[in-house]
N, C-alpha and C. Protein backbone atom coordinates (compact mmCIF):
# COMPACT_ATOMS: atom_id res chain seq x y z
N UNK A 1 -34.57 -6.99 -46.86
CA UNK A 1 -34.68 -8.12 -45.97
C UNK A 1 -33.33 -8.85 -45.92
N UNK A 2 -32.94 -8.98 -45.02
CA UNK A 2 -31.45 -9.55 -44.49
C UNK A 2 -31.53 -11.28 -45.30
N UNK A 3 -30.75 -11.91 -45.51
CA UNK A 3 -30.90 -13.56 -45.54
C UNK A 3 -30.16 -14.17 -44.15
N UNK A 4 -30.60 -15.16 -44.43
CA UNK A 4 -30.71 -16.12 -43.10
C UNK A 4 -29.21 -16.07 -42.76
N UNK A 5 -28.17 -16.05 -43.56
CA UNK A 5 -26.55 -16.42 -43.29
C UNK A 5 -26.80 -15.06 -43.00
N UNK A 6 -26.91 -13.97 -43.21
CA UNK A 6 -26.33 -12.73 -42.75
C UNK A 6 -26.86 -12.68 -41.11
N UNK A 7 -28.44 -12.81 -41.14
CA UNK A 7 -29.08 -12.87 -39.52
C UNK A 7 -28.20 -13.72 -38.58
N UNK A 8 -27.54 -15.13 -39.39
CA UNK A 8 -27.09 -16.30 -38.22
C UNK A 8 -25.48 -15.22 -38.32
N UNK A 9 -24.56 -14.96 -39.38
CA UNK A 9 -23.83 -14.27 -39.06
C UNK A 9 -23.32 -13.34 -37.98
N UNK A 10 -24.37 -12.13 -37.96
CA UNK A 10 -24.51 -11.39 -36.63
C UNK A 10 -24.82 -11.61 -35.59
N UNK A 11 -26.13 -12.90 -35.11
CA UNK A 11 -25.64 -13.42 -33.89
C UNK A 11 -24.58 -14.22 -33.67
N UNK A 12 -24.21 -15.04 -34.14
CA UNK A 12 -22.89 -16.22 -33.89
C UNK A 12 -21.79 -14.23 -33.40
N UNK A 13 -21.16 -13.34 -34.38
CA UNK A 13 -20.30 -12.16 -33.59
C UNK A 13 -21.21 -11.69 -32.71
N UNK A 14 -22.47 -11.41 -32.13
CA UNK A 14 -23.03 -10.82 -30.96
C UNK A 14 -22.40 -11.89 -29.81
N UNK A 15 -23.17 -12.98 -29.80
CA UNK A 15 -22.64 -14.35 -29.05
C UNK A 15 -20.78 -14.23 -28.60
N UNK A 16 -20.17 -14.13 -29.28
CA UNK A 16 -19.18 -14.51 -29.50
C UNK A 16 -18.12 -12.89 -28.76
N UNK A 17 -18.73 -11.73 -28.96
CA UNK A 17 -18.55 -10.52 -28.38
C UNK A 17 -18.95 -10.58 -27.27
N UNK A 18 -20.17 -11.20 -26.86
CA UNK A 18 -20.80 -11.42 -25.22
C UNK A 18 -19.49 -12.74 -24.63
N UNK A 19 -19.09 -13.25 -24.88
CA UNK A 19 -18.30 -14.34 -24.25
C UNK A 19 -16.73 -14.11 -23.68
N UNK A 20 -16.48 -13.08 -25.19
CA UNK A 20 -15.32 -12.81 -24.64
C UNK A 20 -15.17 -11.50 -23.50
N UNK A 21 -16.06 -10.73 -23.80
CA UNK A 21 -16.50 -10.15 -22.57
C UNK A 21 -16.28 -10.65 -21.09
N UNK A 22 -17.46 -11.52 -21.44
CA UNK A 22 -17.60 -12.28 -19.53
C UNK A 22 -16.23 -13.13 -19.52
N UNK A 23 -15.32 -13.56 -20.72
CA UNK A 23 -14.35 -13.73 -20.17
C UNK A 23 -13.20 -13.09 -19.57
N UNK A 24 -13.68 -12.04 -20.06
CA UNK A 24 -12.55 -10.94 -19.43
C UNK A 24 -12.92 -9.97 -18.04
N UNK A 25 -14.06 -10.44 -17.69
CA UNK A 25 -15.03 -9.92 -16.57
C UNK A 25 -14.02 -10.86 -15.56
N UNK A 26 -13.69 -11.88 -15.61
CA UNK A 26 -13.75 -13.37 -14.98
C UNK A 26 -12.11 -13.37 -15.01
N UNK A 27 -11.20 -12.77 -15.75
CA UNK A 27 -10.16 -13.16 -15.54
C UNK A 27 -9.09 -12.03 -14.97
N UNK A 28 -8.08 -12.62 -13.57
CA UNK A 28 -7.63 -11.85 -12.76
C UNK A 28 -6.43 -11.05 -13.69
N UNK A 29 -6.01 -9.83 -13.78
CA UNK A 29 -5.19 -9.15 -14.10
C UNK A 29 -3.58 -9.35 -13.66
N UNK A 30 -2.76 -9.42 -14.66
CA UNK A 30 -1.44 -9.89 -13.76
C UNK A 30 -0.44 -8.93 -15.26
N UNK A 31 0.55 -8.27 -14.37
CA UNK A 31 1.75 -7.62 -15.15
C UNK A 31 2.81 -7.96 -14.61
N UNK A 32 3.59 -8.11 -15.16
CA UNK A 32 5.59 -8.35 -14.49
C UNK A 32 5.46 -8.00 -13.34
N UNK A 33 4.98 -6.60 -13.25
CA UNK A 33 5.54 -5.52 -11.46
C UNK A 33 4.36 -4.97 -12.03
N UNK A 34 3.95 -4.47 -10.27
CA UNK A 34 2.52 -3.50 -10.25
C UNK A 34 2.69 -1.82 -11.38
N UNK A 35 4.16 -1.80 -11.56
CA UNK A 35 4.25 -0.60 -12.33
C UNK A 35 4.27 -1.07 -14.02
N UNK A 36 4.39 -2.35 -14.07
CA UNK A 36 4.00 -2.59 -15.56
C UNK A 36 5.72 -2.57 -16.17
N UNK A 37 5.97 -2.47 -15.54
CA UNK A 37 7.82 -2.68 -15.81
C UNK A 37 8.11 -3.74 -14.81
N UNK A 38 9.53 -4.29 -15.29
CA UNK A 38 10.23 -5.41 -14.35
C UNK A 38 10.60 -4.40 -13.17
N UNK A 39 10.46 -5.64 -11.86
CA UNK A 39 11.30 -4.67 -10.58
C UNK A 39 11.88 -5.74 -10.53
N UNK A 40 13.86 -4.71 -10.06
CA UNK A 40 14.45 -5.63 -9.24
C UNK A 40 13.85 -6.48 -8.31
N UNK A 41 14.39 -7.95 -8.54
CA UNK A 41 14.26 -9.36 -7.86
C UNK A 41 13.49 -10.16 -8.14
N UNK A 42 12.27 -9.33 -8.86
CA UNK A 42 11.27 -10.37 -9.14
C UNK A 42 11.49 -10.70 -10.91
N UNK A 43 10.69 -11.69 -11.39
CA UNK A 43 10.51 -12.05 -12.35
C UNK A 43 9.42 -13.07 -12.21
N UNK A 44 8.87 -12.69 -13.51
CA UNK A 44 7.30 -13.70 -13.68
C UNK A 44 6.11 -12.50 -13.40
N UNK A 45 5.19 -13.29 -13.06
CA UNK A 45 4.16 -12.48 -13.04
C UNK A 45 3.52 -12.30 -11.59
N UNK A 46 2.65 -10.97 -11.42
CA UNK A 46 2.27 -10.66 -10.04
C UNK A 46 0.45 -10.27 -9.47
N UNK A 47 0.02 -10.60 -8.88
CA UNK A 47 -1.43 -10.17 -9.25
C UNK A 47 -1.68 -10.42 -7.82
N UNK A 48 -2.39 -9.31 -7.35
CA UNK A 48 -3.03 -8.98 -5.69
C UNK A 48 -4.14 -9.22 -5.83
N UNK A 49 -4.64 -10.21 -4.66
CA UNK A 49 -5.95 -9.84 -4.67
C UNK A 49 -6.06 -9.89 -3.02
N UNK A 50 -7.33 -9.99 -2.45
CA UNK A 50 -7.81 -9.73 -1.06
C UNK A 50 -8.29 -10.98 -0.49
N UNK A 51 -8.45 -11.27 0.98
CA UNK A 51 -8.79 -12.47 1.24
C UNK A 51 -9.92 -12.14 2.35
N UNK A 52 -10.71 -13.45 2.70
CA UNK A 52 -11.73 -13.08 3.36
C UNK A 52 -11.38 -12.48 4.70
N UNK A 53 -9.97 -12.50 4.96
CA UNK A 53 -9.50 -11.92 6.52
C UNK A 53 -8.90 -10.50 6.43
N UNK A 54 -9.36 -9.55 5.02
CA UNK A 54 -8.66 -8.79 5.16
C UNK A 54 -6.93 -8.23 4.40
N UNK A 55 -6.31 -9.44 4.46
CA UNK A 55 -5.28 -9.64 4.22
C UNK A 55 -5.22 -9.42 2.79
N UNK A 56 -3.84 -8.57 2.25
CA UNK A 56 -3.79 -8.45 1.06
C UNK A 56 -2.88 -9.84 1.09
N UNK A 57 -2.70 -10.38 -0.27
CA UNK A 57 -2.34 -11.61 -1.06
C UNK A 57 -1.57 -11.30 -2.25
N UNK A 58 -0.34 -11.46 -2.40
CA UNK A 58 0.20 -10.88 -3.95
C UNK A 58 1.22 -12.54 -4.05
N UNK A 59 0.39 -12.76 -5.10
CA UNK A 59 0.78 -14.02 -5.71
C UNK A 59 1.85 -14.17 -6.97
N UNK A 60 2.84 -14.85 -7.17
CA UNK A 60 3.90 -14.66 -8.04
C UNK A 60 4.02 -15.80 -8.55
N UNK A 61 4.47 -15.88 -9.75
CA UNK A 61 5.12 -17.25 -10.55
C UNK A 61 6.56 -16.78 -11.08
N UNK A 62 7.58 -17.15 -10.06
CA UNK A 62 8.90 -16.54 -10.41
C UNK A 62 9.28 -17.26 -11.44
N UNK A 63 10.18 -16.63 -12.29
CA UNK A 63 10.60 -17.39 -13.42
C UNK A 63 12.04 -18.53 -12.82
N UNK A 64 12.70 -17.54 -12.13
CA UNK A 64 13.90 -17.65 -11.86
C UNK A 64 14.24 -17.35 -10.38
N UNK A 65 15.19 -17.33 -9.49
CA UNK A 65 15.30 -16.71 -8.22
C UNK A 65 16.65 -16.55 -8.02
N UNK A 66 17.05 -15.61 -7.57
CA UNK A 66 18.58 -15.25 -8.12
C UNK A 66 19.23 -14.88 -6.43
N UNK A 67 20.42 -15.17 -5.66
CA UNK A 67 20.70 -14.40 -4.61
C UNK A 67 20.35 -15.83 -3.50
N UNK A 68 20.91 -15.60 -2.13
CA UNK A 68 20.40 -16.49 -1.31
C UNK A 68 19.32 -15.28 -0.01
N UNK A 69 18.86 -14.63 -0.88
CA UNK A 69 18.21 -13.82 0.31
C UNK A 69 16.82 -15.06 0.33
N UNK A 70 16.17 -14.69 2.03
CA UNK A 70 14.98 -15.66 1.87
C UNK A 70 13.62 -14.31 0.96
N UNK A 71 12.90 -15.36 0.77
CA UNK A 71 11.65 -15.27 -0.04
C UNK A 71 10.88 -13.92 0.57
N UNK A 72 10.36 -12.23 0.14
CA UNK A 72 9.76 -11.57 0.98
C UNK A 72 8.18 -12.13 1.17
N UNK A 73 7.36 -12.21 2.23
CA UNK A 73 6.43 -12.67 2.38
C UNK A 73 5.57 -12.12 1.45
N UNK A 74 4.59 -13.22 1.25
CA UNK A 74 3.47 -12.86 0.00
C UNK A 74 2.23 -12.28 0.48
N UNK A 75 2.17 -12.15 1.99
CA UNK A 75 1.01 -11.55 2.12
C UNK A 75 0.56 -10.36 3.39
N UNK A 76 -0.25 -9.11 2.77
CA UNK A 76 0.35 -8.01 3.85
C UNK A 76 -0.94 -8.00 5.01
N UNK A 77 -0.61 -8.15 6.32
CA UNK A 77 -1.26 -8.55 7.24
C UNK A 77 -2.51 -7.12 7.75
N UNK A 78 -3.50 -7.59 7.64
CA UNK A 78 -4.01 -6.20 8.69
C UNK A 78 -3.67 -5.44 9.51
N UNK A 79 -2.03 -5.57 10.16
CA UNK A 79 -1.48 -4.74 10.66
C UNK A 79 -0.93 -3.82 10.13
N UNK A 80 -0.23 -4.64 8.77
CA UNK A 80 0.57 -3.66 8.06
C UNK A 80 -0.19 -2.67 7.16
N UNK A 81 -2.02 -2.70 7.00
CA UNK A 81 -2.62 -1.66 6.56
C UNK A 81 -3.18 -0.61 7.14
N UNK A 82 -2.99 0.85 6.45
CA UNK A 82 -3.35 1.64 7.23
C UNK A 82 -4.25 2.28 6.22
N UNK A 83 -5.65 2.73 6.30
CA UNK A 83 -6.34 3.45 5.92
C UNK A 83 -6.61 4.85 5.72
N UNK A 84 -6.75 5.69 4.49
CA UNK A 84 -6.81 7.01 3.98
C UNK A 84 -7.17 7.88 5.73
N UNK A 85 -8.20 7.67 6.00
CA UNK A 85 -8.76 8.20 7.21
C UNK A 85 -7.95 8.15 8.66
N UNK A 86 -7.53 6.89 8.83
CA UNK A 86 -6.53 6.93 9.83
C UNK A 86 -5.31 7.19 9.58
N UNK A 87 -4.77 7.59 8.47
CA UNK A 87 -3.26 8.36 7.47
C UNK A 87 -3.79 10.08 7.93
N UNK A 88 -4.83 10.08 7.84
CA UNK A 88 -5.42 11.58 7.93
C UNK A 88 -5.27 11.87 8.97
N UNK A 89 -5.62 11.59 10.31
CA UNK A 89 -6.22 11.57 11.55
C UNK A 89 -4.20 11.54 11.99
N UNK A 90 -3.34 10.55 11.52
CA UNK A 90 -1.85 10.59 12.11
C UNK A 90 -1.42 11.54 11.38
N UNK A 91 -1.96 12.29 10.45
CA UNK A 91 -1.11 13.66 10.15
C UNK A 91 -1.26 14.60 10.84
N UNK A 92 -2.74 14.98 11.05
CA UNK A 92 -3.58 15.85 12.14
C UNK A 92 -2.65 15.87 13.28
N UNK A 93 -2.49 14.62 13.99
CA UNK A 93 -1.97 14.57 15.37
C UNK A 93 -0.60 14.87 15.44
N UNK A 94 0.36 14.82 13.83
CA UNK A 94 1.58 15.18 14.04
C UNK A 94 2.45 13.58 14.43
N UNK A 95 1.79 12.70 14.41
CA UNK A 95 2.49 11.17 14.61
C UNK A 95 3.87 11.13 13.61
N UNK A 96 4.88 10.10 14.37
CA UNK A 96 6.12 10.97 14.11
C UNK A 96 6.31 9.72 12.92
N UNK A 97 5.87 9.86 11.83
CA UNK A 97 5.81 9.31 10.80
C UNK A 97 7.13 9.08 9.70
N UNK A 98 7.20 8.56 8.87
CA UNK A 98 8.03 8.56 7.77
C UNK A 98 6.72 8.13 6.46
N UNK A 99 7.00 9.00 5.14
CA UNK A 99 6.13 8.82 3.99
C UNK A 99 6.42 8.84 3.71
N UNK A 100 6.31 7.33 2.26
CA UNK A 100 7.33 7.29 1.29
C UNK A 100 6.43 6.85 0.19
N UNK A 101 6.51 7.96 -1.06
CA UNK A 101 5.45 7.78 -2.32
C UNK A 101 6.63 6.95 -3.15
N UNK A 102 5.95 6.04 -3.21
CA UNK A 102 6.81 4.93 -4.60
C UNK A 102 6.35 4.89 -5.81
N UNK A 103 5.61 6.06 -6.19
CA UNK A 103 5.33 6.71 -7.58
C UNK A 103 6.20 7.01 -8.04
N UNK A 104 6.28 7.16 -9.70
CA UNK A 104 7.18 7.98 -10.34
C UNK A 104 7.25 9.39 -9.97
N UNK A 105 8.36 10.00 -10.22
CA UNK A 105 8.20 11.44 -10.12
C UNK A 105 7.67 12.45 -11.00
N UNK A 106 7.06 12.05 -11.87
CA UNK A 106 6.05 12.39 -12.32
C UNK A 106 4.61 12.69 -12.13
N UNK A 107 4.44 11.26 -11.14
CA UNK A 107 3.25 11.32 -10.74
C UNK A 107 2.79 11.72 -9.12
N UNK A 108 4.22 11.92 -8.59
CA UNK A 108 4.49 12.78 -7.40
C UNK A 108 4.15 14.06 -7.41
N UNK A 109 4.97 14.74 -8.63
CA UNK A 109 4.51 15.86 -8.71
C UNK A 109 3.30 16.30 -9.13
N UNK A 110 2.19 15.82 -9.51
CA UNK A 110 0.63 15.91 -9.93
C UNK A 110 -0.12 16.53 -8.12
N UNK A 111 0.80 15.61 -7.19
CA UNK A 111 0.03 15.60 -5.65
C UNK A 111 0.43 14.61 -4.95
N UNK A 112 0.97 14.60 -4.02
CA UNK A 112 0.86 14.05 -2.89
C UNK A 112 0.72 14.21 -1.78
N UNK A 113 0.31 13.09 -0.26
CA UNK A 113 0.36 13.09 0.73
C UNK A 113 1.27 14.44 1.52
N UNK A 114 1.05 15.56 2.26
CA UNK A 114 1.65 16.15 3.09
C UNK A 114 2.61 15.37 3.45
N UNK A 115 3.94 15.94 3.57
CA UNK A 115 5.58 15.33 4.39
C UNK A 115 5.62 14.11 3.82
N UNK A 116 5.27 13.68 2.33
CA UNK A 116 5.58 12.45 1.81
C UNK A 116 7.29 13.22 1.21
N UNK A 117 8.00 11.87 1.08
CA UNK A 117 9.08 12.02 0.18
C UNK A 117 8.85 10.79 -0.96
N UNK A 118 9.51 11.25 -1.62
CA UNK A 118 9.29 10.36 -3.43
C UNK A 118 10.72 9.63 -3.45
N UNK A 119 10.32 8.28 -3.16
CA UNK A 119 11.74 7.02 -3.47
C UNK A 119 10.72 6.43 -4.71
N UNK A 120 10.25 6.42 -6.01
CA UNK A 120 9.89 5.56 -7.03
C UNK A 120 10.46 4.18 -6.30
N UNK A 121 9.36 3.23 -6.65
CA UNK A 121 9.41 1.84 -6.90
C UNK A 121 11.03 1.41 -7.09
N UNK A 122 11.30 1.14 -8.02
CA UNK A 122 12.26 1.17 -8.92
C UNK A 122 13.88 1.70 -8.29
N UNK A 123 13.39 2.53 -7.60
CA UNK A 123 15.00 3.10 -6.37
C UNK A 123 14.28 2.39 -5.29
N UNK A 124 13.73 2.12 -4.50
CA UNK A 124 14.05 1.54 -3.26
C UNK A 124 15.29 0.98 -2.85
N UNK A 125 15.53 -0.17 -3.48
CA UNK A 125 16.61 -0.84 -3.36
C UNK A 125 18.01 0.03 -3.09
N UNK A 126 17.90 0.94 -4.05
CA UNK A 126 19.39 1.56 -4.14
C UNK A 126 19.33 3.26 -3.48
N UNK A 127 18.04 3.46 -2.78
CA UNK A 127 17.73 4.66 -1.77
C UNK A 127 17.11 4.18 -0.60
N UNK A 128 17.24 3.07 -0.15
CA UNK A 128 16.96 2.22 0.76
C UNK A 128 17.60 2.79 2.38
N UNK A 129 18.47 3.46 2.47
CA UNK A 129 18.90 3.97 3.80
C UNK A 129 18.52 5.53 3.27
N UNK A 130 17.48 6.05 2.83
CA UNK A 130 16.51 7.23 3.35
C UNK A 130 15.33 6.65 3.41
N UNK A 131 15.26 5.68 4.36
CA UNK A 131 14.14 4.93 4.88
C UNK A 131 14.42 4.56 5.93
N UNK A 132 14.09 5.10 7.03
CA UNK A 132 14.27 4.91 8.35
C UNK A 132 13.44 4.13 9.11
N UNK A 133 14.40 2.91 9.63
CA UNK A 133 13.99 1.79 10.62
C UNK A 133 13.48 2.33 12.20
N UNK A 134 14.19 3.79 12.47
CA UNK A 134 13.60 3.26 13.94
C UNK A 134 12.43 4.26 13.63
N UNK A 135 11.33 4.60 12.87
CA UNK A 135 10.15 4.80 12.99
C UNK A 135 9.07 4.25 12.17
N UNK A 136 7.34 4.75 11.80
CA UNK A 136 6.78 3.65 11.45
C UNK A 136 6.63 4.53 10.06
N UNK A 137 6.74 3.48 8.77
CA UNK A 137 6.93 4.50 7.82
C UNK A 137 5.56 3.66 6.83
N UNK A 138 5.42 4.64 5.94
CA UNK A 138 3.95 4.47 5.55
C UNK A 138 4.14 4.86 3.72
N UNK A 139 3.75 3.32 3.39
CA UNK A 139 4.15 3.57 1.92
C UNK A 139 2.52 3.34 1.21
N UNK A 140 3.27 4.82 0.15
CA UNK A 140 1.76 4.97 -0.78
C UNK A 140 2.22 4.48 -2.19
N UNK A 141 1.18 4.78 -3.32
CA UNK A 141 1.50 5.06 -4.62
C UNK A 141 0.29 4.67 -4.71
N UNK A 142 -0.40 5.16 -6.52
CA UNK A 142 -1.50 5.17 -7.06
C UNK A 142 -2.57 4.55 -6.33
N UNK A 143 -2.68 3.32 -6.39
CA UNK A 143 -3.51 2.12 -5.23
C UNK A 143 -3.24 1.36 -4.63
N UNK A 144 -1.89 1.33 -4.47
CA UNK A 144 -1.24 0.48 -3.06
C UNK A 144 -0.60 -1.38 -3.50
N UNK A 145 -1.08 -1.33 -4.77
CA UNK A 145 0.17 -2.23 -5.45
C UNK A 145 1.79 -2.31 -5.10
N UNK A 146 1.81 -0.65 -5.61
CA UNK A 146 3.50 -0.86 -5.95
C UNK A 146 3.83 -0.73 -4.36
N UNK A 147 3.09 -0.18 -3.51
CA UNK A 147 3.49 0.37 -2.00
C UNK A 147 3.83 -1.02 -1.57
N UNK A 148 2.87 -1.90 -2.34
CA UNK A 148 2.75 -3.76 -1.31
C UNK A 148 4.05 -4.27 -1.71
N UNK A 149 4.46 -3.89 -3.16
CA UNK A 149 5.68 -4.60 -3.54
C UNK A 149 7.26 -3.75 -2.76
N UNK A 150 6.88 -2.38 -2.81
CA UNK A 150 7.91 -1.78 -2.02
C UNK A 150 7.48 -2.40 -0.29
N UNK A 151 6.62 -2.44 0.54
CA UNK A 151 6.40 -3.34 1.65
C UNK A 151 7.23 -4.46 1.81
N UNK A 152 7.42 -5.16 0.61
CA UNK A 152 8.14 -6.31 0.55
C UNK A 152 9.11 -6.83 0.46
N UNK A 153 10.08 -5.56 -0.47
CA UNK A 153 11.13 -5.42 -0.63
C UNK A 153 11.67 -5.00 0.63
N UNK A 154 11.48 -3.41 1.25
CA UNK A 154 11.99 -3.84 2.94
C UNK A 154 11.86 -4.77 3.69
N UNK A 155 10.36 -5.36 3.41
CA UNK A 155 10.33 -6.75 4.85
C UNK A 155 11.37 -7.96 4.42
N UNK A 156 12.18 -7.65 2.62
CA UNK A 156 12.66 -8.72 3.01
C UNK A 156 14.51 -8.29 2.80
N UNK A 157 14.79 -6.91 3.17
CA UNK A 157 15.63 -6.28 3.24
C UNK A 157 15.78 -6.36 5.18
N UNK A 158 14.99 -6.76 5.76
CA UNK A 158 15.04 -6.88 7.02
C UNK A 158 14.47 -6.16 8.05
N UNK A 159 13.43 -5.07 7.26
CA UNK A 159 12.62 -3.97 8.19
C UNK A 159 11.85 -4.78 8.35
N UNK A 160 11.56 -4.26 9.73
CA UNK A 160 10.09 -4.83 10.86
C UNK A 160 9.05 -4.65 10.06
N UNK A 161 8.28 -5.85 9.29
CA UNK A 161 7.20 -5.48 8.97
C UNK A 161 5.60 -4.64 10.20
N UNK A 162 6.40 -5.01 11.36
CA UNK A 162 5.42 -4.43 12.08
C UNK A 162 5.48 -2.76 11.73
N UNK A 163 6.21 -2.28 11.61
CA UNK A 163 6.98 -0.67 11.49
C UNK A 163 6.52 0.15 9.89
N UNK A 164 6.09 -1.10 8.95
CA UNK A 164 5.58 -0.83 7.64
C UNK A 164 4.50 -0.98 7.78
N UNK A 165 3.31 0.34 6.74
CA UNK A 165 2.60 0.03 6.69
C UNK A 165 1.97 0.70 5.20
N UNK A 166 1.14 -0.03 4.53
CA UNK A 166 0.92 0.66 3.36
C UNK A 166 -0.46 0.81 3.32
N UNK A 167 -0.86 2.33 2.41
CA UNK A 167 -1.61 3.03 2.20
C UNK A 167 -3.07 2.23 1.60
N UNK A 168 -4.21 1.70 2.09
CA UNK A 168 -4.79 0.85 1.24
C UNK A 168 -5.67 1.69 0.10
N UNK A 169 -5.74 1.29 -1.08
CA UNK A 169 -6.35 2.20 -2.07
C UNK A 169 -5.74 3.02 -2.32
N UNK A 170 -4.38 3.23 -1.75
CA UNK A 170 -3.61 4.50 -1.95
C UNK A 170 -3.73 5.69 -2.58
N UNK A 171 -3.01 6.67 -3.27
CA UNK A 171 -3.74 7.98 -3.89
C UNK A 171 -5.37 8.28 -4.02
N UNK A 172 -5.57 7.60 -4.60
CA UNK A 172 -6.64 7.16 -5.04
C UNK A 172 -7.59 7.26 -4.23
N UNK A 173 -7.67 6.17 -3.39
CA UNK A 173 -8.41 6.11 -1.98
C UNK A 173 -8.47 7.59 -0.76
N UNK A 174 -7.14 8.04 -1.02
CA UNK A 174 -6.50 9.55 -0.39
C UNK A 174 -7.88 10.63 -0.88
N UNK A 175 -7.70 10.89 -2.23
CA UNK A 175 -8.05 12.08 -2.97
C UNK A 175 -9.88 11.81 -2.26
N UNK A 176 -9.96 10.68 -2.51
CA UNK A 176 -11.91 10.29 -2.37
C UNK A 176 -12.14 10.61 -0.71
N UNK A 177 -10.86 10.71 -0.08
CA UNK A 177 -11.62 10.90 1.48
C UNK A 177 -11.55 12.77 1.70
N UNK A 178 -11.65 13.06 0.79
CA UNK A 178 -12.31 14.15 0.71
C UNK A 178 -11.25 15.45 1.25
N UNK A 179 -11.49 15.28 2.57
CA UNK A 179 -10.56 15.94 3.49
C UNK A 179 -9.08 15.95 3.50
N UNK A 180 -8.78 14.93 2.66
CA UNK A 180 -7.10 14.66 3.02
C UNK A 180 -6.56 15.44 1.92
N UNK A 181 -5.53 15.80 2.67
CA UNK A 181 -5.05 17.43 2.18
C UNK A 181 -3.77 16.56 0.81
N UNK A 182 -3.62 16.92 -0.66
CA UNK A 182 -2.83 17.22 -1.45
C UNK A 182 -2.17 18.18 -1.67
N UNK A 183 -0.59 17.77 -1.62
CA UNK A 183 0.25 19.20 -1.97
C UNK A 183 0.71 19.05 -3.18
N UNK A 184 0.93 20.67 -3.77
CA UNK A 184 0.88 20.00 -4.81
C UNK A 184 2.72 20.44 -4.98
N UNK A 185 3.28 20.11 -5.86
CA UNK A 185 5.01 20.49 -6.06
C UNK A 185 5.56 21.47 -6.63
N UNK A 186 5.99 22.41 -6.29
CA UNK A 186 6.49 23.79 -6.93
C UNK A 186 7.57 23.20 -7.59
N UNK A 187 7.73 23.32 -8.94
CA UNK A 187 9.16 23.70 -9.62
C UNK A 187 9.65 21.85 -9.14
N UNK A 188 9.17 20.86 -9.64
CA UNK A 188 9.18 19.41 -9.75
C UNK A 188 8.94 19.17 -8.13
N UNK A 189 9.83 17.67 -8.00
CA UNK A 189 9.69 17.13 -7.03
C UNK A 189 10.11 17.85 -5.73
């Protein structure tokens, strides 16, 4: 037979295991950069979430702000998303696209999007003119984090955000629509 301190013991840690739980049910996720490493320009912390219009939302607490470039906008418009199915449907048709996986190359080579090319997160900035302005170019990676932060970095490099558009759910979202074709990489990237 247990005694009373041992019984109140184990509920007070049951209690106390249930709380921190629902507190962690309840609290929004935030890393430096969607890749869990610092990206050039930013500093502080970053965390996306969705709004009732659709609109993705990526919220920042810069530490610092360095440069006189203006601010890239914080939030990616329903224009600028394009969906697994309608990514599918503009490959089908041959739409004169640009794809750009901002995965590591690592995780490029596992699969990607047909006629994607691999600029990682992390190079944009400094592979930034093999990204072509006069067409509409379509950025992926895992779930469309790092694509929003690469989105941002061109829109505030001076590409038409109308001309960007990123992958929503990205890979991820890709692989689940069933149909959409993965290639996979001979001999790396």
């Amino acid at each position: 037979m247990l005694s009373n301190v041992t019984r109140i013991m184990r509920a007070l840690s049951f209690g106390l295991l249930i709380a921190v739980f629902i507190a962690g049910c309840g609290t929004p996720r935030t890393t430096n950069s969607p890749s869990g490493t610092s990206s050039a320009g930013t500093a502080g912390k970053q965390e996306v979430s969705s709004g009732k219009s659709g609109n993705l939302t990526l919220n920042t607490s810069e530490n610092s702000t360095t440069g006189s470039e203006a601010s890239p906008p914080k939030t990616l418009t329903a224009e600028s998303m394009i969906s697994a199915s309608q990514l599918d449907e503009g490959i089908k048709t041959k739409k004169n696209w640009q794809i750009v996986d901002v995965r590591e190359r690592s995780e490029f080579a596992t699969g990607h999007v047909p006629q994607a090319i691999n600029i990682p997160l992390g190079s944009v900035e400094t592979q930034i003119t093999k990204i072509d302005k006069d067409r509409d170019v379509i950025l992926i990676c895992l779930t469309g984090v790092r694509a929003f932060s690469a989105w941002q970095t061109l829109v505030g490099k001076g590409y038409d955000p109308q001309h960007l558009k990123v992958l929503v759910g990205g890979m991820e979202q890709w692989k689940s629509l069933g149909s959409g074709e993965v290639t996979e990489s001979i001999g790396g990237c």
